[in-house]
PDB file of N, CA and C in Angstrom:
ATOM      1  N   UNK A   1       0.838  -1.171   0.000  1.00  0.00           N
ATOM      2  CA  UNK A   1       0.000   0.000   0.000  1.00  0.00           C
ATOM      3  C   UNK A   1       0.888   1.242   0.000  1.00  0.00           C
ATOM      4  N   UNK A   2       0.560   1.941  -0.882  1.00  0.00           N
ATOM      5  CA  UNK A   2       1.518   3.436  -0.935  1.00  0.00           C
ATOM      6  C   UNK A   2       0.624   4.845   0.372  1.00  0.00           C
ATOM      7  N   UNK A   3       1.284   4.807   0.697  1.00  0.00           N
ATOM      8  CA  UNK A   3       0.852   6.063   1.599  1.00  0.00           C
ATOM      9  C   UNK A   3       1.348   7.385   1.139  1.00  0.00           C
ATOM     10  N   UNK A   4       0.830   8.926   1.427  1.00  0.00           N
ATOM     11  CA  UNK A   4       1.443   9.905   0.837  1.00  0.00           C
ATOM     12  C   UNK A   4       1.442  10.596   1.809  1.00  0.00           C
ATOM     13  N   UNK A   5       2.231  11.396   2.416  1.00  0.00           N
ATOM     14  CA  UNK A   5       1.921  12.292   4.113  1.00  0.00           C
ATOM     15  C   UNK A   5       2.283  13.446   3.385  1.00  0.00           C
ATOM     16  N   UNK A   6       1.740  14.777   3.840  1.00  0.00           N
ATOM     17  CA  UNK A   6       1.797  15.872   3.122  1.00  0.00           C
ATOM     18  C   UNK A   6       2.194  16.926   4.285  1.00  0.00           C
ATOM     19  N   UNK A   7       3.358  17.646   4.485  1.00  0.00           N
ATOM     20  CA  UNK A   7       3.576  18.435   5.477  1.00  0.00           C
ATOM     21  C   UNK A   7       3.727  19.980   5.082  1.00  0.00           C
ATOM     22  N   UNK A   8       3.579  21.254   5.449  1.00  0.00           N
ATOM     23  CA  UNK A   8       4.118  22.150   5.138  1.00  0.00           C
ATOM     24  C   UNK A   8       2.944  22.719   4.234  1.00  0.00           C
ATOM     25  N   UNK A   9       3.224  24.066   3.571  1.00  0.00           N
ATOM     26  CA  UNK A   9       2.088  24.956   2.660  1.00  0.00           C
ATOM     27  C   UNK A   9       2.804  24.975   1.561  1.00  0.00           C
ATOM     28  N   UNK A  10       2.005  25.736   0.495  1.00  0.00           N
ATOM     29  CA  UNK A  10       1.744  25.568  -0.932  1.00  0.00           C
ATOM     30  C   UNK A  10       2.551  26.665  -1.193  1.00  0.00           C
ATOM     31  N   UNK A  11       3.346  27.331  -0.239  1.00  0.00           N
ATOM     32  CA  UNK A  11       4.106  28.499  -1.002  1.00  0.00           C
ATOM     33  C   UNK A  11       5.022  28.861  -2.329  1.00  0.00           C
ATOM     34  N   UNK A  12       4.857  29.949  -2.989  1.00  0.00           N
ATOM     35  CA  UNK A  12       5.306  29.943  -4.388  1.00  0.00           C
ATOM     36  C   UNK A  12       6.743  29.691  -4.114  1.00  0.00           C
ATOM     37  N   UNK A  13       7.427  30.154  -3.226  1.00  0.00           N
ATOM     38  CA  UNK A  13       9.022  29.716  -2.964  1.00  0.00           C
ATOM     39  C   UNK A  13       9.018  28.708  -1.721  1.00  0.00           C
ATOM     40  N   UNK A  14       9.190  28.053  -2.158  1.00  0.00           N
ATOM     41  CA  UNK A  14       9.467  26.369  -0.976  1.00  0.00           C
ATOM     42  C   UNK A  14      10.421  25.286  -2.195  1.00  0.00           C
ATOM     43  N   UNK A  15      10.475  24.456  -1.169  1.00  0.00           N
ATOM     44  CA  UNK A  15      11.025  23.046  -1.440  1.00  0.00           C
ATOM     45  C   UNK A  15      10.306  21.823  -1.040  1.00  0.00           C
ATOM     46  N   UNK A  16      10.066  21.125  -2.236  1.00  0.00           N
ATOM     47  CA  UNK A  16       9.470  20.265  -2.168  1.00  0.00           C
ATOM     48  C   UNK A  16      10.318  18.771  -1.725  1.00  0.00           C
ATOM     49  N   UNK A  17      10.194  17.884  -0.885  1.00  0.00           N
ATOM     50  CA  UNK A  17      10.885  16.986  -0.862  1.00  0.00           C
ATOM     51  C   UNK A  17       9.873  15.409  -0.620  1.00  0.00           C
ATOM     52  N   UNK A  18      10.051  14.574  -1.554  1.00  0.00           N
ATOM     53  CA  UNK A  18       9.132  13.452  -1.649  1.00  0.00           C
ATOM     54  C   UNK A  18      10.426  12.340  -1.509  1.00  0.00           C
ATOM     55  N   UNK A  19      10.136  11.046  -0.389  1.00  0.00           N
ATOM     56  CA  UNK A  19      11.068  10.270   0.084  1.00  0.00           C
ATOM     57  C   UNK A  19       9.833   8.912   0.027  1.00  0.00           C
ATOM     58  N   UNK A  20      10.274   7.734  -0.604  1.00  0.00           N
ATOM     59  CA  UNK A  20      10.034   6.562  -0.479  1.00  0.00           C
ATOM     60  C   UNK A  20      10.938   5.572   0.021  1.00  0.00           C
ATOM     61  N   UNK A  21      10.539   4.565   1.055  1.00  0.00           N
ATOM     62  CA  UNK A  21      11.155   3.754   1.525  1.00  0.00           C
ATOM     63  C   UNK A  21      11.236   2.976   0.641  1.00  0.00           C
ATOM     64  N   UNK A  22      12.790   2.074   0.488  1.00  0.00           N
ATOM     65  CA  UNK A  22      13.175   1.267  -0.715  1.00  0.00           C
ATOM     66  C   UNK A  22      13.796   0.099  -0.182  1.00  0.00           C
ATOM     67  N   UNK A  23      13.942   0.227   1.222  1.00  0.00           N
ATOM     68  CA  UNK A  23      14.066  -1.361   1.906  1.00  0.00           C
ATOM     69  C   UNK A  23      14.893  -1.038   3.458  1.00  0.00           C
ATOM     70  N   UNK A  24      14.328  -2.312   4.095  1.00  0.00           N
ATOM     71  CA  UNK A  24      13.847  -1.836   5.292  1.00  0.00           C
ATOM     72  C   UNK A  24      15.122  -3.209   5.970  1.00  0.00           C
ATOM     73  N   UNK A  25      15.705  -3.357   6.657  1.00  0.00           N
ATOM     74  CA  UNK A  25      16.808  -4.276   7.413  1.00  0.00           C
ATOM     75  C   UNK A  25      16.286  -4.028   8.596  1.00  0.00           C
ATOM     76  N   UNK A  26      15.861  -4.911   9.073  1.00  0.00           N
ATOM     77  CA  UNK A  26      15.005  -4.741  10.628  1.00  0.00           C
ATOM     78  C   UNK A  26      16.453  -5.257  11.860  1.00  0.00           C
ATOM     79  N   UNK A  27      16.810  -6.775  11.144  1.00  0.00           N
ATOM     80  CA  UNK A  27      17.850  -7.157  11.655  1.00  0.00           C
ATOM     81  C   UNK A  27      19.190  -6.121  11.965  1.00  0.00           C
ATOM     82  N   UNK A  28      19.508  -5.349  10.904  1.00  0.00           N
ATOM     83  CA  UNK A  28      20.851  -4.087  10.728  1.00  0.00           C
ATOM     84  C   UNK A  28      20.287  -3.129  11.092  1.00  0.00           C
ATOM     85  N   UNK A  29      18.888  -2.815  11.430  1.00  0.00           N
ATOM     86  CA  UNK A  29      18.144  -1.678  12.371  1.00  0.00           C
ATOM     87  C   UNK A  29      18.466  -0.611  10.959  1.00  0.00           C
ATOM     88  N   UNK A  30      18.404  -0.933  10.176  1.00  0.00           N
ATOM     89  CA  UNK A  30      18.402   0.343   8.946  1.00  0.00           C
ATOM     90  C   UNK A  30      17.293  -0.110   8.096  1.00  0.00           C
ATOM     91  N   UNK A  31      16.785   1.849   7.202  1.00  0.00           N
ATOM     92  CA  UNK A  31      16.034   1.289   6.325  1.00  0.00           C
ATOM     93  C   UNK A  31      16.714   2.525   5.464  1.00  0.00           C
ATOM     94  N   UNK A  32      16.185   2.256   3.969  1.00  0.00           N
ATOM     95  CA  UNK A  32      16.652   3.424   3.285  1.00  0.00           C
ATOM     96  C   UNK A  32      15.566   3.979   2.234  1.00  0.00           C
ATOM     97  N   UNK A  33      15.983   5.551   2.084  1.00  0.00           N
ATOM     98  CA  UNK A  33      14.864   6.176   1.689  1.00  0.00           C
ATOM     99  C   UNK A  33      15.220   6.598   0.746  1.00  0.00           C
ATOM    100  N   UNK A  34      14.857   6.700  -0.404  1.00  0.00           N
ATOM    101  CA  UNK A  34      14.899   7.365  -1.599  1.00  0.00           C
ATOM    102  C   UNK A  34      14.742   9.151  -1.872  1.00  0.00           C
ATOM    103  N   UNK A  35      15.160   9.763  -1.843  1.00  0.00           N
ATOM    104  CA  UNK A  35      14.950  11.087  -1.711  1.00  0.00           C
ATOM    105  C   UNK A  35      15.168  11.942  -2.799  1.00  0.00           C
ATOM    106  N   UNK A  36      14.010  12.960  -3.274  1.00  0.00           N
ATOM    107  CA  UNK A  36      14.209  13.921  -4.281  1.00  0.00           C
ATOM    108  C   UNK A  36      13.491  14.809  -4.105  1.00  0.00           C
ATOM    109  N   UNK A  37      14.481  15.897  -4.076  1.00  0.00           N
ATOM    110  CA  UNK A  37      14.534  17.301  -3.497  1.00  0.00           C
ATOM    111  C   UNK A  37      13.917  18.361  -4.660  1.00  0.00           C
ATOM    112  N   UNK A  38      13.005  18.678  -4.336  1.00  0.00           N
ATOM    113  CA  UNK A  38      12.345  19.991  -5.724  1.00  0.00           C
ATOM    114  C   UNK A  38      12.511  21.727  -5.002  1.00  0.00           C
ATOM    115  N   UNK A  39      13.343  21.748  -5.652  1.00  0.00           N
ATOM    116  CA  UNK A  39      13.253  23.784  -5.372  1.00  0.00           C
ATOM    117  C   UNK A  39      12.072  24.303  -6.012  1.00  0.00           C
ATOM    118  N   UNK A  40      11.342  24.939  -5.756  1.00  0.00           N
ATOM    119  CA  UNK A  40      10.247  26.001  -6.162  1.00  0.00           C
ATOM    120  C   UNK A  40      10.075  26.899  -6.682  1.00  0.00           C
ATOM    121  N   UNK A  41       9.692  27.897  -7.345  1.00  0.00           N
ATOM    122  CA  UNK A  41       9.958  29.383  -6.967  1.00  0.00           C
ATOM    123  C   UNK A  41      11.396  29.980  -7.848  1.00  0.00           C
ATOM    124  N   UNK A  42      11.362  30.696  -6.713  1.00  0.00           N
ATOM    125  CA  UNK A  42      12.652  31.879  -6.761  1.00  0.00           C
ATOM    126  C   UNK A  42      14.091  30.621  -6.171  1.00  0.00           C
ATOM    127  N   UNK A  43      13.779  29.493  -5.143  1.00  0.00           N
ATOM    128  CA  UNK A  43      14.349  29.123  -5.373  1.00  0.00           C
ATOM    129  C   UNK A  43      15.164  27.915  -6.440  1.00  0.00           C
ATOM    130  N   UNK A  44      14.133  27.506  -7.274  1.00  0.00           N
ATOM    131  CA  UNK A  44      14.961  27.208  -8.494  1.00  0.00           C
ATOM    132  C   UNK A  44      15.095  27.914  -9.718  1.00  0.00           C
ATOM    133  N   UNK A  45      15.945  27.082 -10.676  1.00  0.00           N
ATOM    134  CA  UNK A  45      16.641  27.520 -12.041  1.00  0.00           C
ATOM    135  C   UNK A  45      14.925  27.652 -12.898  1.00  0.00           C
ATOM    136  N   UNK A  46      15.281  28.255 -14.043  1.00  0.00           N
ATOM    137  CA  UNK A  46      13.963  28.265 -15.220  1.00  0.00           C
ATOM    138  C   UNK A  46      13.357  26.793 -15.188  1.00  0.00           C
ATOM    139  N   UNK A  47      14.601  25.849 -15.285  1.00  0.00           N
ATOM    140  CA  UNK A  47      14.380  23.872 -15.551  1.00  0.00           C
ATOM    141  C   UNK A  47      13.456  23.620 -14.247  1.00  0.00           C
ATOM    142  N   UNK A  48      13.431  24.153 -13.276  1.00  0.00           N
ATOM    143  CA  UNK A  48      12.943  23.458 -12.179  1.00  0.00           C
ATOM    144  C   UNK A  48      13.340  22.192 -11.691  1.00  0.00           C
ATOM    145  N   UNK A  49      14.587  21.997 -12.056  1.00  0.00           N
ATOM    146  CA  UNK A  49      15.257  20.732 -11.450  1.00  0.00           C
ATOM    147  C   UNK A  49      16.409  21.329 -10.552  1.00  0.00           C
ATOM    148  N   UNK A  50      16.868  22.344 -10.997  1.00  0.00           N
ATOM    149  CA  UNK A  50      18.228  22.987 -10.155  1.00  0.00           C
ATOM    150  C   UNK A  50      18.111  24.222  -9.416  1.00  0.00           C
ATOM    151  N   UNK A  51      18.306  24.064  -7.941  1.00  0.00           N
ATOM    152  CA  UNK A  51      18.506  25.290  -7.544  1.00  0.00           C
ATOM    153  C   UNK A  51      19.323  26.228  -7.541  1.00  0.00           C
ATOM    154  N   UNK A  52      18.535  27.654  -7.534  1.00  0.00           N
ATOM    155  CA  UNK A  52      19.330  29.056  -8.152  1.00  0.00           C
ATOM    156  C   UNK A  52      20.543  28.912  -6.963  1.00  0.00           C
ATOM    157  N   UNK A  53      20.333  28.087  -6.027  1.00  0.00           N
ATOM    158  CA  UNK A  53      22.018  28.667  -5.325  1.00  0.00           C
ATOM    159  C   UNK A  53      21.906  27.483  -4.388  1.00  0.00           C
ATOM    160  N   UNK A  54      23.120  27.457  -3.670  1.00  0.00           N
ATOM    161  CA  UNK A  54      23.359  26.021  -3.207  1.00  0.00           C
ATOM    162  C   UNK A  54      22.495  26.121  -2.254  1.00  0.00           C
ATOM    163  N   UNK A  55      22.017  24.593  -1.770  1.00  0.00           N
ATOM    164  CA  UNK A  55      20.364  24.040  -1.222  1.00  0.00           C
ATOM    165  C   UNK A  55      21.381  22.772   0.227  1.00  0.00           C
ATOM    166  N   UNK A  56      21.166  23.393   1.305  1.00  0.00           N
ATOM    167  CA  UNK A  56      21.505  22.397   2.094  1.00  0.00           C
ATOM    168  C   UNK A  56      20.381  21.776   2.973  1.00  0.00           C
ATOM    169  N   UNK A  57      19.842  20.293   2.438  1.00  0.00           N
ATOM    170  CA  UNK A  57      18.795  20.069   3.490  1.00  0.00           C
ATOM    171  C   UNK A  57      19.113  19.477   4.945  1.00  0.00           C
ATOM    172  N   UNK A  58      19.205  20.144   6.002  1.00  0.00           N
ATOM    173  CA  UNK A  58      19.621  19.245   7.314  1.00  0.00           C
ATOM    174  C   UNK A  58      18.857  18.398   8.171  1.00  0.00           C
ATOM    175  N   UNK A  59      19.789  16.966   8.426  1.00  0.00           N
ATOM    176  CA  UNK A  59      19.102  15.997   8.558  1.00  0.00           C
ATOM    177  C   UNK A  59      19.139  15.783  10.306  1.00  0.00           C
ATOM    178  N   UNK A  60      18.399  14.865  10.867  1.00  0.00           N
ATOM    179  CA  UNK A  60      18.803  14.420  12.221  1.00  0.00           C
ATOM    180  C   UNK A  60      19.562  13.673  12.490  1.00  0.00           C
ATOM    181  N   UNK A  61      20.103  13.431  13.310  1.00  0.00           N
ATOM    182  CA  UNK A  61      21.559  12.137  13.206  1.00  0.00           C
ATOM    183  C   UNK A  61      21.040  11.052  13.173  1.00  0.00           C
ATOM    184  N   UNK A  62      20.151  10.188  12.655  1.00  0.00           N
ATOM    185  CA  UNK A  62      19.904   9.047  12.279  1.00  0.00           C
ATOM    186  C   UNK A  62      19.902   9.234  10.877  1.00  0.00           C
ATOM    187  N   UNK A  63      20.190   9.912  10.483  1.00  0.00           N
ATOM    188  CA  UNK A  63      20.360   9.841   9.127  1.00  0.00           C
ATOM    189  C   UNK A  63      21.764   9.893   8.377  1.00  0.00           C
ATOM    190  N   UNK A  64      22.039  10.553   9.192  1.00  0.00           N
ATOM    191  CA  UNK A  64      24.052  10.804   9.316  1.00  0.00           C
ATOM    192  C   UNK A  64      24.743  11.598   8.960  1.00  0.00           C
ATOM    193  N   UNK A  65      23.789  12.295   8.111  1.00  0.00           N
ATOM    194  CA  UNK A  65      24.382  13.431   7.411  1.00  0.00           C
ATOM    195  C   UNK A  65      23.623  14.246   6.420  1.00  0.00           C
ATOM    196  N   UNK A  66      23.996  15.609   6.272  1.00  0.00           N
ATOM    197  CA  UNK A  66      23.196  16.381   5.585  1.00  0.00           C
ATOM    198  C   UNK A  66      23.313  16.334   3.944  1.00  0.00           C
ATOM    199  N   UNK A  67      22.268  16.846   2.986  1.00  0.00           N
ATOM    200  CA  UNK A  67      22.550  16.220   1.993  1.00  0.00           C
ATOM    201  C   UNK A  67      22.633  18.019   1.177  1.00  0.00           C
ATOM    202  N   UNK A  68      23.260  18.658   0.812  1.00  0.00           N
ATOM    203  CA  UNK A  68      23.891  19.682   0.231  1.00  0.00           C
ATOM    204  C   UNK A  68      23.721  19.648  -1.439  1.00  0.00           C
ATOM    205  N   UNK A  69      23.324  20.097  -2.035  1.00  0.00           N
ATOM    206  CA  UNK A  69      22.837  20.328  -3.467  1.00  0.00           C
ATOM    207  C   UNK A  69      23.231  21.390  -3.969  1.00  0.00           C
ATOM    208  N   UNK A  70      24.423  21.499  -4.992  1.00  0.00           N
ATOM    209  CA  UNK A  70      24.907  22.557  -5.518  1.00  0.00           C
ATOM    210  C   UNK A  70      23.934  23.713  -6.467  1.00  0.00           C
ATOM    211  N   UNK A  71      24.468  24.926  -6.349  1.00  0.00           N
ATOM    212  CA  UNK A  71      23.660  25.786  -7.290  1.00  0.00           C
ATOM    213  C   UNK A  71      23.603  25.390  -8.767  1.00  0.00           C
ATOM    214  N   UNK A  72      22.791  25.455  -9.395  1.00  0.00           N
ATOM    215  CA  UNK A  72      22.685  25.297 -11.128  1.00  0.00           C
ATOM    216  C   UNK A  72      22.974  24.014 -11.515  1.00  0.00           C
ATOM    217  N   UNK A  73      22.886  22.961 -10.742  1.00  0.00           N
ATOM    218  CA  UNK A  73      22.972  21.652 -11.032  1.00  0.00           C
ATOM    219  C   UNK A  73      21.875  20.998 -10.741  1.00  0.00           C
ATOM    220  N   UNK A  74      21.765  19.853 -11.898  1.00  0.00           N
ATOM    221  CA  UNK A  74      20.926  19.297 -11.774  1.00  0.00           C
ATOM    222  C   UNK A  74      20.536  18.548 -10.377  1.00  0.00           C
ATOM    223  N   UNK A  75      19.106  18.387  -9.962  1.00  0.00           N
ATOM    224  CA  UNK A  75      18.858  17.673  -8.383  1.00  0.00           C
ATOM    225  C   UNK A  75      18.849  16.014  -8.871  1.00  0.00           C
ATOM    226  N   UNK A  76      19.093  14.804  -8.656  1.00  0.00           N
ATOM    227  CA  UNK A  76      19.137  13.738  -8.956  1.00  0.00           C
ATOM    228  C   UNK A  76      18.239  13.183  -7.664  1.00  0.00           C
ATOM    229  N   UNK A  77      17.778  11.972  -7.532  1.00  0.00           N
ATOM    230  CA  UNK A  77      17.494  10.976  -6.393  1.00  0.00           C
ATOM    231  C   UNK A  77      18.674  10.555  -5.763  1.00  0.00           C
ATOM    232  N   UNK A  78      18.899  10.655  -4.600  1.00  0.00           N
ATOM    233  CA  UNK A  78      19.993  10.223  -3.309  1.00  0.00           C
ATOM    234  C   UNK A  78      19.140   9.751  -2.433  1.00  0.00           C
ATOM    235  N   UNK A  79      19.682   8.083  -2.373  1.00  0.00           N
ATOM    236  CA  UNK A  79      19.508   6.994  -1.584  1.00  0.00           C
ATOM    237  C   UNK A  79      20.150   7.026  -0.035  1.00  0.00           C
ATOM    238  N   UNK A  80      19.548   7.343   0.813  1.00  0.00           N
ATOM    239  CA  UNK A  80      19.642   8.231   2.172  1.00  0.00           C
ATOM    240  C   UNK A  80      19.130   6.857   3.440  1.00  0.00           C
ATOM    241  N   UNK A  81      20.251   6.093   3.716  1.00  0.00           N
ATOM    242  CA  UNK A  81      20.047   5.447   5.175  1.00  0.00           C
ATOM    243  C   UNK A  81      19.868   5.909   6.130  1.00  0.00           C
ATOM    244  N   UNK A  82      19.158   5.644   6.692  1.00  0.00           N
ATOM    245  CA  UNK A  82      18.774   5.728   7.984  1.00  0.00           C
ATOM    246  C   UNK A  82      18.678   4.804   9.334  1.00  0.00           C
ATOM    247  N   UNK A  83      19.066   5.251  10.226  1.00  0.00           N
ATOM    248  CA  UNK A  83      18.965   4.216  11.416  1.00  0.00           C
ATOM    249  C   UNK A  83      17.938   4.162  12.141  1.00  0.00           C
ATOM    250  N   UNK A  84      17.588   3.045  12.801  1.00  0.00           N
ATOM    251  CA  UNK A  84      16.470   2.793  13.076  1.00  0.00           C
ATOM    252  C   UNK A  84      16.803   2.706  14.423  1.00  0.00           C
ATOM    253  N   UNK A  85      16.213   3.670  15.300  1.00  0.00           N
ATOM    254  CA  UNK A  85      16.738   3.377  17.031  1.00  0.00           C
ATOM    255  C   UNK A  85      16.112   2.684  18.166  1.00  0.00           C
ATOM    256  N   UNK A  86      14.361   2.687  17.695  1.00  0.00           N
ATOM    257  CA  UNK A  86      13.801   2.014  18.764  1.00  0.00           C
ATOM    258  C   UNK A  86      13.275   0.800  18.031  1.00  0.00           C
ATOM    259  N   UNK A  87      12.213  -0.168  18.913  1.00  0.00           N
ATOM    260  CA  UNK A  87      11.549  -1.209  18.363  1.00  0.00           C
ATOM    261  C   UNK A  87      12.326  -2.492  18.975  1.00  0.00           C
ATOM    262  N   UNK A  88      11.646  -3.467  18.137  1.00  0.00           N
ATOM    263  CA  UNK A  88      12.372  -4.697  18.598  1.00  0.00           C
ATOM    264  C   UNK A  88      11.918  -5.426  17.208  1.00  0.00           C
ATOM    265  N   UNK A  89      13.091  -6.653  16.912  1.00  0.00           N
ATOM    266  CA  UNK A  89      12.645  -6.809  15.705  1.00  0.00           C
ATOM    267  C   UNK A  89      11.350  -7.395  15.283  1.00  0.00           C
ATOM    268  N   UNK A  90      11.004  -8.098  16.221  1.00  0.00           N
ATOM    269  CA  UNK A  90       9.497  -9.282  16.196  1.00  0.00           C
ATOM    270  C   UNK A  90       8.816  -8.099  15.691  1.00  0.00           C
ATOM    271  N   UNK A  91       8.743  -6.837  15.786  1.00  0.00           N
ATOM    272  CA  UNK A  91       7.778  -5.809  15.424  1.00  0.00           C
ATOM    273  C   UNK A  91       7.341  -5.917  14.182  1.00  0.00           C
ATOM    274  N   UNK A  92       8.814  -5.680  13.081  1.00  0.00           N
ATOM    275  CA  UNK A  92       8.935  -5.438  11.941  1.00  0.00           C
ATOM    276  C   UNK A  92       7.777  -6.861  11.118  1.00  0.00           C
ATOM    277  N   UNK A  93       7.332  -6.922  10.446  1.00  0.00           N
ATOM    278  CA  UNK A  93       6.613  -5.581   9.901  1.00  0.00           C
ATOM    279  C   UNK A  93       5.244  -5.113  10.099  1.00  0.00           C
ATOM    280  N   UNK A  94       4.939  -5.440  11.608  1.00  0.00           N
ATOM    281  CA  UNK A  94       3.571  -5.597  12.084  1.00  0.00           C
ATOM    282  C   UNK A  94       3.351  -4.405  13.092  1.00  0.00           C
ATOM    283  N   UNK A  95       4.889  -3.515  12.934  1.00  0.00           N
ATOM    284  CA  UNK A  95       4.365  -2.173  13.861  1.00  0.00           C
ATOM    285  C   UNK A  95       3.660  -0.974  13.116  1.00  0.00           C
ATOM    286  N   UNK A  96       3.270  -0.122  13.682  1.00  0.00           N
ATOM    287  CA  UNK A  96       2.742   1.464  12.778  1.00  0.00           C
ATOM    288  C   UNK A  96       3.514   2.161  13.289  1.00  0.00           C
TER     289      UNK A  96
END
């Protein structure tokens, strides 16, 4: 089942960011997310794929690190692990 969670407003300058989970290691307590970053607005290029100036999105430390997007370059999908801190595994895949 695909779920879609929608956070944040419709503003003409924002960033859009849409992340799908692409596999989940319950055992290695990691899962990883697919991530692609949309500038908006004023902040992207005419293409709407690149932002007008460098784009740093900051992450929480389960993620490990921030993911930084140069100005006038194209935005690509970056495959973004994450750690998984609580739970137990018997959960997986029967928790919410």
């Amino acid at each position: 089942m695909d779920t879609r969670n929608r956070a944040g407003g419709a503003a003409p300058d924002r960033v859009d960011i849409d992340a799908s989970v692409q596999r989940v290691d319950a055992a290695c307590r990691e899962l990883v997310l697919r991530v692609l970053v949309t500038p908006r607005g004023t902040l992207a290029e005419a293409d709407g794929f690149s932002p007008a100036r460098t784009l740093t999105m900051q992450n929480s430390s389960s993620i490990r690190r921030d993911l930084t997007f140069p100005a006038h370059s194209r935005i690509a999908t970056v495959d973004v692990p994450v750690t998984l801190t609580s739970g137990s595994i018997t959960d997986y895949p029967f928790d919410a």
